[in-house]
Protein backbone atom coordinates (compact mmCIF):
# COMPACT_ATOMS: atom_id res chain seq x y z
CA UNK A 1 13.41 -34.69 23.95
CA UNK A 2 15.37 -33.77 26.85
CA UNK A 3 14.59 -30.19 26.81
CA UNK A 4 10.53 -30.40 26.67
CA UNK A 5 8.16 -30.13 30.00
CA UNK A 6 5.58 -32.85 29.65
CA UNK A 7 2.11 -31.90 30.63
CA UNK A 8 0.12 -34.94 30.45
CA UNK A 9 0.32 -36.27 26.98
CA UNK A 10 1.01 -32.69 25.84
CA UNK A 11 4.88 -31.60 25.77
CA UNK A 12 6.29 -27.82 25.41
CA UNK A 13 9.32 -27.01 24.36
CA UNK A 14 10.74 -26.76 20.70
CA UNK A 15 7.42 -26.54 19.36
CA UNK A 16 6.26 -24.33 21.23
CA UNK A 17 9.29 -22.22 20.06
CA UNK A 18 8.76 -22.91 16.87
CA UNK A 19 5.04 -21.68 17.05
CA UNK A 20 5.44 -18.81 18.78
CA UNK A 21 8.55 -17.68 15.97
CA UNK A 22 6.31 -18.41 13.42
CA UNK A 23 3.29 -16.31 15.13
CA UNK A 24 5.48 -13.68 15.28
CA UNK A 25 6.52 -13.72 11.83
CA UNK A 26 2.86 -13.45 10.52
CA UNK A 27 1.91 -10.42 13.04
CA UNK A 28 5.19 -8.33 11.46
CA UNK A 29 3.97 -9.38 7.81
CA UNK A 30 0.42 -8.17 8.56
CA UNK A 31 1.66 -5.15 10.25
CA UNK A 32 3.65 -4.07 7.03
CA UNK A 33 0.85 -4.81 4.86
CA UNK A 34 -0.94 -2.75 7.11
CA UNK A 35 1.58 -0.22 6.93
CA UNK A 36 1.52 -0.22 3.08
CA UNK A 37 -1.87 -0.31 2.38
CA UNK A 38 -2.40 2.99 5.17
CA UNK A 39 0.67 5.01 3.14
CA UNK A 40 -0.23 4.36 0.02
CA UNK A 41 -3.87 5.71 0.49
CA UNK A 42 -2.68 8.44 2.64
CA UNK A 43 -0.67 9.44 0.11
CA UNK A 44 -3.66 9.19 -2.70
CA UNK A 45 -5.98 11.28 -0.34
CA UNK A 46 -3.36 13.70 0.26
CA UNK A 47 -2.43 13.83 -3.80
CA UNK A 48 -6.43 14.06 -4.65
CA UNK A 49 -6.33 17.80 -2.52
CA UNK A 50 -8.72 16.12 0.16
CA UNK A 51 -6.15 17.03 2.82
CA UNK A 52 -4.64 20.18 0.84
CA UNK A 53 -5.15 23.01 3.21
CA UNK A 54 -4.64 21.06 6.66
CA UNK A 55 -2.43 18.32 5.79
CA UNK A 56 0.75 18.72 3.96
CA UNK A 57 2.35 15.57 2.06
CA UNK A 58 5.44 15.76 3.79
CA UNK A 59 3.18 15.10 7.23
CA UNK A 60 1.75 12.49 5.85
CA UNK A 61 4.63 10.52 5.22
CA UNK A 62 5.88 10.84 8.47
CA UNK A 63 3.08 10.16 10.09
CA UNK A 64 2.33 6.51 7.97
CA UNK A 65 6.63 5.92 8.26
CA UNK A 66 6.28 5.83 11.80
CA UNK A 67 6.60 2.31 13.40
CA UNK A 68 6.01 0.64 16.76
CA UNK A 69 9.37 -0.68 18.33
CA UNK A 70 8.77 -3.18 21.16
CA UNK A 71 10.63 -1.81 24.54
């Protein structure tokens, strides 16, 4: 391909790309997962009374809803 830097026998370019995309797309998966599996115990603990007198529900939620937005 035109576009792809050789490095020895290796080349970079659309592959690279296309790895990198894909990467990415696994990390944001995992991080909702994440994301779900931390609200919906939150919100058990904080159902069960656990967390009654220091931690309201509404806190809770906002805390897990929070999300990390790349700059």
């Amino acid at each position: 391909m035109a576009n792809d830097k050789s490095f020895g026998d290796k080349s970079f370019g659309d592959k690279s790309f296309v790895i990198a995309f894909l990467s990415r797309a696994s990390i944001d998966y995992d991080t909702k997962k994440l994301q779900s599996f931390v609200t919906e115990k939150s919100f058990a603990i904080s159902e069960k009374g656990a967390l009654a007198g220091r931690i309201s529900p509404g806190i809770v939620k906002s805390l897990v809803s929070l999300t990390d937005k790349p700059k």
